[in-house]
Each structure stands twice: as structure tokens, then as C-alpha cells.
Protein backbone atom coordinates (compact mmCIF):
# COMPACT_ATOMS: atom_id res chain seq x y z
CA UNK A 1 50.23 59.34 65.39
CA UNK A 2 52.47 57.95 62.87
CA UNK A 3 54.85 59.34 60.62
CA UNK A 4 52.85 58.78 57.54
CA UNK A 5 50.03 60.57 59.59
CA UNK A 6 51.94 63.45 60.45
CA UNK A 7 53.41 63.86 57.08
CA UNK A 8 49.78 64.37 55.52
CA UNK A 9 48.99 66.37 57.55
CA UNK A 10 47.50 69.44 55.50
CA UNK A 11 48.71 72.00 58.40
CA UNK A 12 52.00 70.79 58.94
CA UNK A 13 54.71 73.41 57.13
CA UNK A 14 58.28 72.25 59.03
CA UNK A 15 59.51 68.90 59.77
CA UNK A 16 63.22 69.21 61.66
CA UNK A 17 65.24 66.07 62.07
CA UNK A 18 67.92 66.63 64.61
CA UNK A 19 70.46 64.22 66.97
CA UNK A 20 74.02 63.53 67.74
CA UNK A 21 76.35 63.67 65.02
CA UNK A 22 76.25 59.48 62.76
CA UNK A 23 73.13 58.60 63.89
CA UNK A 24 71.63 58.97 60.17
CA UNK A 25 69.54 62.49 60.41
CA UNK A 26 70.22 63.05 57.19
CA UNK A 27 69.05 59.40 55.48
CA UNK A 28 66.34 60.14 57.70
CA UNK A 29 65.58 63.28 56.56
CA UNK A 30 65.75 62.59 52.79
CA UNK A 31 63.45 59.06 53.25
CA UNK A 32 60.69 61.17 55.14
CA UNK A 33 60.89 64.00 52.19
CA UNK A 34 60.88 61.69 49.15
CA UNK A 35 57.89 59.45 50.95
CA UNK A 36 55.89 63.15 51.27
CA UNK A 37 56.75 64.47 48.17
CA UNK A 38 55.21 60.49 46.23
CA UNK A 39 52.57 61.15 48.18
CA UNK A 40 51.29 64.35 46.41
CA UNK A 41 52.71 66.76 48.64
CA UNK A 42 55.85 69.77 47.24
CA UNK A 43 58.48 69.27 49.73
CA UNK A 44 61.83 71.26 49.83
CA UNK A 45 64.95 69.29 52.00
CA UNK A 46 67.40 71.47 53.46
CA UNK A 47 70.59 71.08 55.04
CA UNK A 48 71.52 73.72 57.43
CA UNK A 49 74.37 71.40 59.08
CA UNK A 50 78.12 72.90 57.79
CA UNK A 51 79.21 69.80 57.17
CA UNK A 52 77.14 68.87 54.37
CA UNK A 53 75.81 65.25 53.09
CA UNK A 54 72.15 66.00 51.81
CA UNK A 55 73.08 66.13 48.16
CA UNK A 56 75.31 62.60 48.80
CA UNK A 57 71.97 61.25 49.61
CA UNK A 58 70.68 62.09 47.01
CA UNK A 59 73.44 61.77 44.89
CA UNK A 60 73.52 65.40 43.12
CA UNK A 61 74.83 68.40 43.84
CA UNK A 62 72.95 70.95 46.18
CA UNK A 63 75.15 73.91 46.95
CA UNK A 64 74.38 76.15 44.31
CA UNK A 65 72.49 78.48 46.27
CA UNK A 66 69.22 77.85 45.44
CA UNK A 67 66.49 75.47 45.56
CA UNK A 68 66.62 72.29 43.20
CA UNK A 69 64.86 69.68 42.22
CA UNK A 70 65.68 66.61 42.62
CA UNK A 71 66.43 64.11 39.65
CA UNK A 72 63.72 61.42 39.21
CA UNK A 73 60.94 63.44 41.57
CA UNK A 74 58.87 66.23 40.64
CA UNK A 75 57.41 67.44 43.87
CA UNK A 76 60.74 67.60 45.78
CA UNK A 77 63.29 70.49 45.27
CA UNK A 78 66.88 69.93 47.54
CA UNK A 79 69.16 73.13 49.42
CA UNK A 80 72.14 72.84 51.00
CA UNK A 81 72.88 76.46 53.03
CA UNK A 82 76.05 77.87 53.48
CA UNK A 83 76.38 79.63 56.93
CA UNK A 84 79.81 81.15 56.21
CA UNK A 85 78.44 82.84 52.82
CA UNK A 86 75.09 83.73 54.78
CA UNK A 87 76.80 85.08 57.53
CA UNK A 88 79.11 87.31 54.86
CA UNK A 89 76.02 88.53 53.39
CA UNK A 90 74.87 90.14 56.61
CA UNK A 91 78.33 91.97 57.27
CA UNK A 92 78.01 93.56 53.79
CA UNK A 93 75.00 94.07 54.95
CA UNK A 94 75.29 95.67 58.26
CA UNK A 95 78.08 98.22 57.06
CA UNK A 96 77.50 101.72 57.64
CA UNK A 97 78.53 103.90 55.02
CA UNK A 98 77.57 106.76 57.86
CA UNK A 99 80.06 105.81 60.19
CA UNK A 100 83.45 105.34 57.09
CA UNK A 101 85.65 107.09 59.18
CA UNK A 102 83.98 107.99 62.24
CA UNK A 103 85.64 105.28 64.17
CA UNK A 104 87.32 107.78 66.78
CA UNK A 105 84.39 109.73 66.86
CA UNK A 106 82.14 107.43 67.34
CA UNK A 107 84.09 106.09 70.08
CA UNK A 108 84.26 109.10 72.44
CA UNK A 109 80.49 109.54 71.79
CA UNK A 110 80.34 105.63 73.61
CA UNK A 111 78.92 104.39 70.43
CA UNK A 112 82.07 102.35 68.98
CA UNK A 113 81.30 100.56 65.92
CA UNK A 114 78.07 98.69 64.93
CA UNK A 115 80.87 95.82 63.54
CA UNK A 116 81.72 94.89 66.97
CA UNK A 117 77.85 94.16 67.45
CA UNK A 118 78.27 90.22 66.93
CA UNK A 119 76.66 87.73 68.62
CA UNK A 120 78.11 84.69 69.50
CA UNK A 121 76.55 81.89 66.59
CA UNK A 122 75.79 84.80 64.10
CA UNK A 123 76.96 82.55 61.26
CA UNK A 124 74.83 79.92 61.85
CA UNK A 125 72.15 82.32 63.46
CA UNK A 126 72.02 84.66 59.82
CA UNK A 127 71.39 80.69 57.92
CA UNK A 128 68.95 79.79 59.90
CA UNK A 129 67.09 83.37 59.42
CA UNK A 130 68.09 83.64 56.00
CA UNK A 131 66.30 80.11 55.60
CA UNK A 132 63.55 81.61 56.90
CA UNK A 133 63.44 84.31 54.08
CA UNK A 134 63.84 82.21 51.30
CA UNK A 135 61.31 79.90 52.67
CA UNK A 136 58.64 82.93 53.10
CA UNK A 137 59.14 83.79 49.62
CA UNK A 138 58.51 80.57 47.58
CA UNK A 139 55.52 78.57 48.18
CA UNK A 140 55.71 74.48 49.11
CA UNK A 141 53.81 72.31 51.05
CA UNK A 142 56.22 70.87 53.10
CA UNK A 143 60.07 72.01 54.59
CA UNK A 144 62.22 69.32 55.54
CA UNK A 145 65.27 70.36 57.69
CA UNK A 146 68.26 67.97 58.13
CA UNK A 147 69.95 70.04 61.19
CA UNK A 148 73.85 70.16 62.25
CA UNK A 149 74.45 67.65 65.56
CA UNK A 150 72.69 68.24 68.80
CA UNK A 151 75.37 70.91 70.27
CA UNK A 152 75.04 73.29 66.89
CA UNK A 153 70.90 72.50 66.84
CA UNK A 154 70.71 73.64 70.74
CA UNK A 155 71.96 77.01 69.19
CA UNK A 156 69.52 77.45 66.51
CA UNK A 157 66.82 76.70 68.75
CA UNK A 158 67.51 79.40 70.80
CA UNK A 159 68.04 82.22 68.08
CA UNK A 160 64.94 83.10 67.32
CA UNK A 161 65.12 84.84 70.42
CA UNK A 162 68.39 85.60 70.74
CA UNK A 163 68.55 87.59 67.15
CA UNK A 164 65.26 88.74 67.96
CA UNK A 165 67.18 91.05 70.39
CA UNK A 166 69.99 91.48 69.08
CA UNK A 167 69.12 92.75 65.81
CA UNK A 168 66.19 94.69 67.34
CA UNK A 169 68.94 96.88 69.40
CA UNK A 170 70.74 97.32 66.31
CA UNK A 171 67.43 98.38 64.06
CA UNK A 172 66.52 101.63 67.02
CA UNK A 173 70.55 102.38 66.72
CA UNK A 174 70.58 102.68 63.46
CA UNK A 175 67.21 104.44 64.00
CA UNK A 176 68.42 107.07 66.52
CA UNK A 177 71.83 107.66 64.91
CA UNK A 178 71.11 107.61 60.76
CA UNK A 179 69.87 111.31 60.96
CA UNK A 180 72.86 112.20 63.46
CA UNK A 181 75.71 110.52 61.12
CA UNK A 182 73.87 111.92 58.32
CA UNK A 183 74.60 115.20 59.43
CA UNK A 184 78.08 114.21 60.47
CA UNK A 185 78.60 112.70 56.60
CA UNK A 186 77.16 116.20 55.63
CA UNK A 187 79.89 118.10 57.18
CA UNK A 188 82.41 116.05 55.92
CA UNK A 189 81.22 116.65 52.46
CA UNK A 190 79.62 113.34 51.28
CA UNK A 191 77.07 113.51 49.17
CA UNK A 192 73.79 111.70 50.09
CA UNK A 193 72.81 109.88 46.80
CA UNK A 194 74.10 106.88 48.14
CA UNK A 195 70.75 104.56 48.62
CA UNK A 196 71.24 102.63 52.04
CA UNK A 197 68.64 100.01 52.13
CA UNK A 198 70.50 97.96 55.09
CA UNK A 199 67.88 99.22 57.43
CA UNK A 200 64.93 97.84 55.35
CA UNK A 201 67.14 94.40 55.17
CA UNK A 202 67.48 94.62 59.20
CA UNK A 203 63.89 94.92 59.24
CA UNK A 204 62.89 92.54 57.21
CA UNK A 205 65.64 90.02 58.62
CA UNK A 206 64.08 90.72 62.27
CA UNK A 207 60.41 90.13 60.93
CA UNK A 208 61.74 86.71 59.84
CA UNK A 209 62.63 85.81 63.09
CA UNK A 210 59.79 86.82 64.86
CA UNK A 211 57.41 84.89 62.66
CA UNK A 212 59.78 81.88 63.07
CA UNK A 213 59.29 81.97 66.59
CA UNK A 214 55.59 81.80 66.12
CA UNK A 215 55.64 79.16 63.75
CA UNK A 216 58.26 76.46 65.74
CA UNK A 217 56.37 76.64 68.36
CA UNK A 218 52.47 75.72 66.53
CA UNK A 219 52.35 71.92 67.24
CA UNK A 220 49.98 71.94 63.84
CA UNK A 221 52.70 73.51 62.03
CA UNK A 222 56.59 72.32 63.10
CA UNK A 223 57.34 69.10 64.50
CA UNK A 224 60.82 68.15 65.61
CA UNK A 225 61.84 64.60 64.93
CA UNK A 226 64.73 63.08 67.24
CA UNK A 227 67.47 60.45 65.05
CA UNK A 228 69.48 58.52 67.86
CA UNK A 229 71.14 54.88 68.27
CA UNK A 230 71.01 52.40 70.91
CA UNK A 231 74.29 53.71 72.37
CA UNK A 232 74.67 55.63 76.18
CA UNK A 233 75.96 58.59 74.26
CA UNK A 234 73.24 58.97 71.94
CA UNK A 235 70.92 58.67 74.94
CA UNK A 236 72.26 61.16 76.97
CA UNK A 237 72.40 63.49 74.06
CA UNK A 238 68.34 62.96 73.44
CA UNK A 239 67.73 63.93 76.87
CA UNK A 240 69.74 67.02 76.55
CA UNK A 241 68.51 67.73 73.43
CA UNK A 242 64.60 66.95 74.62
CA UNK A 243 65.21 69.63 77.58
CA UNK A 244 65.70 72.39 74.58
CA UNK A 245 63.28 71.25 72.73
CA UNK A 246 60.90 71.68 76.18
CA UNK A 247 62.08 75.01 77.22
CA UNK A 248 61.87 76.51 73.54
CA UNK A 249 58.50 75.54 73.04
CA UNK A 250 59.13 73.36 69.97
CA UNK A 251 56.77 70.29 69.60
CA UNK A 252 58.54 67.07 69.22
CA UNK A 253 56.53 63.53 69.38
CA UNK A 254 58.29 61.17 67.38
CA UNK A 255 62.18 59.30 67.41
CA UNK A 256 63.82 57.51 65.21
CA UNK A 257 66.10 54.75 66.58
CA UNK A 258 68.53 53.99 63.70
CA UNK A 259 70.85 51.47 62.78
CA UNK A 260 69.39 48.72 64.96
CA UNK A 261 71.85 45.62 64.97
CA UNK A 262 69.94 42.43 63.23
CA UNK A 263 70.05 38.89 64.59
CA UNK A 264 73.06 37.59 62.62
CA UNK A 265 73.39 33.54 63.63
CA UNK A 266 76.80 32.00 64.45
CA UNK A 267 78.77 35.68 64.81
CA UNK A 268 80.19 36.20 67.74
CA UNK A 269 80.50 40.41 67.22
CA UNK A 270 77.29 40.73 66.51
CA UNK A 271 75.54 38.62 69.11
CA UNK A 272 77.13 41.38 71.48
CA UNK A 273 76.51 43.97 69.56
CA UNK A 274 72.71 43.23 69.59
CA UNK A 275 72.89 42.62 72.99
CA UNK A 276 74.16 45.79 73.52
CA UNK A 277 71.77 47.56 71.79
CA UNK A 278 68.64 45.90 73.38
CA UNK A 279 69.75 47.04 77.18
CA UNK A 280 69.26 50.32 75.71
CA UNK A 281 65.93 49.81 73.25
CA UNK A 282 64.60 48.56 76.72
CA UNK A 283 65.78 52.01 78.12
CA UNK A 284 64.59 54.21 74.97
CA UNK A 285 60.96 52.58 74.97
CA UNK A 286 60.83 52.56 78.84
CA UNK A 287 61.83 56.51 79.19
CA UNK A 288 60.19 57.79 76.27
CA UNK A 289 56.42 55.51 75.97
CA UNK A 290 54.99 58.75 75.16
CA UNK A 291 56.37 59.08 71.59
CA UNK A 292 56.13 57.47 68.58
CA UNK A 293 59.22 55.40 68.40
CA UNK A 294 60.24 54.15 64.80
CA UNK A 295 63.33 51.28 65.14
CA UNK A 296 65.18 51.30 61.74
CA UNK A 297 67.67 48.28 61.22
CA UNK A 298 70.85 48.49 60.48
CA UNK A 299 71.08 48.41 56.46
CA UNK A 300 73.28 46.35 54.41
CA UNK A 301 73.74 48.49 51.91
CA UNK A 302 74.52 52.41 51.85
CA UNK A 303 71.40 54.45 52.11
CA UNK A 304 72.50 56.88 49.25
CA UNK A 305 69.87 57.51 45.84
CA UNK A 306 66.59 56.96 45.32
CA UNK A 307 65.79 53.56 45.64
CA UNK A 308 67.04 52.97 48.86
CA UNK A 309 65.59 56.25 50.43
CA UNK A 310 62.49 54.75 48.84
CA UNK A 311 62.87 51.66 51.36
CA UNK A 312 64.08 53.60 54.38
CA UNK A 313 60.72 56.00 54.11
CA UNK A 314 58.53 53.29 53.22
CA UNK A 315 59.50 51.79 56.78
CA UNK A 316 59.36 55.87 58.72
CA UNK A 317 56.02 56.02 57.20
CA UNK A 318 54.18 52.84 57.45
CA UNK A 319 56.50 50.30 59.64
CA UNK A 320 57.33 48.19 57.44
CA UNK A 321 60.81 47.39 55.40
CA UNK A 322 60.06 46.30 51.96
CA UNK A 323 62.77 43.88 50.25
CA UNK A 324 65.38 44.55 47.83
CA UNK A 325 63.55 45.40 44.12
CA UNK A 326 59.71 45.98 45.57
């Protein structure tokens, strides 16, 4: 199946492009989402990497917060996410008013304090949820992710799970102690107008999750595209990142091999360069014949605004690079 194929497809709802850090996941990323969104369908891009370049790609700003659209296109809308701010959110979130100065207390009851309930990647884990959310609550055809490199990505793949847990644990705490603290607050003589909603958050957040575990894992629904180079690092990275993909259930059937070095007569860098690069193409298309394998040449010109993310997802779609001005 090619690209093109898999990006009309009616069922499919989340396209993730993920790899080691340069290889071009998010030129990638952007081509595939402006080719969907020309081709009739409403596609929203979003960076969840913390070291954002989306909205360079685009050339416009996309940290505001919420969806936008994009200058010159009207089905496609751009995000950037901030993990520290979503990850702030939640500890506002997740503060007991029940338990203001029942540290000790709560201590010598073996309880300590629902704070120190963290789990390792909660900033990026609360994102990647909150994502979710947002996503749940507006309605487009298509969600493009441009994910952080391979070592942050092998994270978020696993916290589905992981949160699923953790914040599951901290729902039937907050569950068996609210009427307990409540009591405690009582005594202490706080009143009890304060409305604490956290709970329903919690719950909500933890729905999220589950459904996301569902969905990345529907082969008609997510697919997970792999951006690498013709370099032994890059390779060895793929294969670590394909093992995830495997054991987390997450259907992945195409790769992107970027910035391919073109045949460049009389230069002496190049020549070795390309040669270089073709030990491993031989390697890429030997180990992985399965897939759909899309080689992308090296551009001579930045792939930043429109008309050269035109080009680039002109050639993930169909194969073919059109020239300069088509």
C-alpha cells in the first residue's frame, strides 16, 4: 500500500511519524498532512517533540495553545504542545485541598502525600494524554503527529499503559480517602463549599488513555511511519525503535528513507558520500522488504513553506519528485 493509499483511507484517524533525532520527521510530517488535507481530507499536525520545528515548516507560529490553521490551506489546522505547561496543568490539578496540612498526618497513617505520586515521563506522559483530550473533543478527519526522537517516542509508546496504572491507583485513593479527609477537613473547621472537580478530571484523563490504547493499536485506525537516513546509527535506532513498535501493538508498514545523497559528477565528497549511503539502502531494502519504503533525495533547497512541502508530499504520496515551479 502506498502512502497516498493509506492517507485516503476513510478509517484511518492517526498517522505518527517518528525516528532518530535530523532525519526530517518533521518535513515529513508536514508534506504527508498538506498532501491529505489538498486532497479533501481536515487534517490537524501536531508536534508533541519539546524541541519544536512544526510551525518553522510551516513558517507561522504554532504555540499558542490551540489548534490553527494554517495560512494558504483550509482543511489543515497546526499545534505545537507544550509538555512542561501540560504537565503543570495536572499538578494544579492533582492538589488536594483535603490533605493542606495533613502532611504529618498523613504520613503516620502510611499515606504520605499524593504529590510524591509521579511517574517517571509524567511531563511528556500528561501531553501525550492531554493530546488525546483535545483530539476527542474536536472533530477532523485526519491527526498527524510529528513525535520527539526515538528515545522520548519509546516513552510515549509505553504510557498508555503505564498512566493507565498509575493514575488508576491514584483515582481509588482519592476514592477511599475523600470521605476520610473530608471528615478530617471537618474537624479542623473548613468549610466544604469548596467544589473539587480534580477527581472528575482524573477520570476523564484515565478514560483518555484507555481509549488511546485501543485506538494505536487498530491497524485501520493508527499507522506509525518510521523517518531514518542511510547512516549505521539511524539503522540501529529503526530496529530499536521497530521492537517497541512490535511489543506495543502499534501498526507500522511504511519508512521513509530521507535525505538520499544524489549522483553529483566530478565531486569527490559526494561520490563517497553516495557510496556510503547505498551499502546501507542495500541493507534497509534487504532487512525491511516487507514495508513500503519511500527514498526521498537529498533537497537543494530548505524544505520550509508551502511550496516545497508541496514537492516533498507529492513524492511520499505518489513517488514521484516534481521540478522546481510545477
Amino acid at each position: 500500500m502506498t502512502l497516498a493509499e493509506l492517507l485516503d483511507k476513510d478509517s484511518l484517524r492517526f498517522l505518527l511519524f517518528g525516528g532518530k533525532g535530523g532525519v526530517g520527521k518533521t518535513s515529513n510530517a508536514a508534506a504527508a498532512a498538506l498532501w491529505a488535507a489538498e486532497h479533501g481530507r481536515e487534517v490537524l499536525v501536531l508536534s508533541t517533540d519539546p524541541a519544536h520545528s512544526l510551525g518553522d515548516s510551516f513558517a507561522q507560529d504554532l504555540s499558542g495553545g490551540e489548534a490553527v490553521q494554517i495560512k494558504g490551506v483550509k482543511n489543515l489546522f497546526g499545534l505545537e504542545i507544550d509538555p512542561r505547561k501540560a504537565y503543570a496543568e495536572y499538578q494544579q490539578m492533582a492538589q488536594q485541598p483535603e490533605m493542606e496540612g495533613m502532611g504529618e498526618m498523613g504520613g503516620m497513617m502510611g499515606l504520605g502525600d499524593l504529590t510524591d505520586m509521579t511517574a517517571p515521563g509524567a511531563d511528556e506522559a500528561l501531553a501525550f494524554s492531554k493530546v488525546l483530550e483535545y483530539i476527542q473533543e474536536c472533530e477532523y478527519d485526519l491527526v498527524v503527529f510529528d513525535t520527539a526522537p526515538t528515545g522520548h517516542t519509546l516513552r510515549l509508546l509505553g504510557l498508555p499503559e503505564m498512566l493507565d496504572s498509575f493514575f488508576g491507583k491514584l483515582i481509588k485513593f482519592r476514592l477511599r480517602m475523600g470521605n476520610i479527609f473530608g471528615r478530617i477537613k471537618s474537624a479542623f473547621g473548613r468549610g466544604d463549599s469548596e467544589q473539587d472537580n480534580s477527581l472528575e478530571q482524573m477520570e476523564k484523563l484515565k478514560e483518555n488513555i484507555s481509549a488511546a490504547r485501543i485506538e494505536l493499536s487498530d491497524p485501520d485506525r493508527t499507522r506509525f511511519v518510521i523517518v531514518m537516513i542511510p547512516e549505521a546509527m539511524a539503522v540501529a535506532e529503526t530496529e530499536r525503535l521497530l521492537q517497541a513498535l512490535y511489543e506495543f501493538q502499534i501498526p507500522s508498514s511504511h519508512i521513509i528513507t530521507n535525505m538520499v545523497f544524489p549522483e553529483v559528477p566530478d565531486c569527490t565528497f559526494c561520490k563517497s558520500r553516495k557510496e556510503m549511503q547505498e551499502k546501507y539502502l542495500d541493507q534497509i531494502r534487504e532487512i525491511y522488504d516487507d514495508f513500503t519504503i519511500t527514498e526521498v533525495p537529498l533537497f537543494t533547497h530548505e524544505v520550509r513553506g508551502l511550496p516545497t512541502l508541496r514537492r516533498l508530499g507529492e513524492l511520499l504520496a505518489t513517488g514521484t519528485l516534481p521540478e522546481l515551479g510545477e
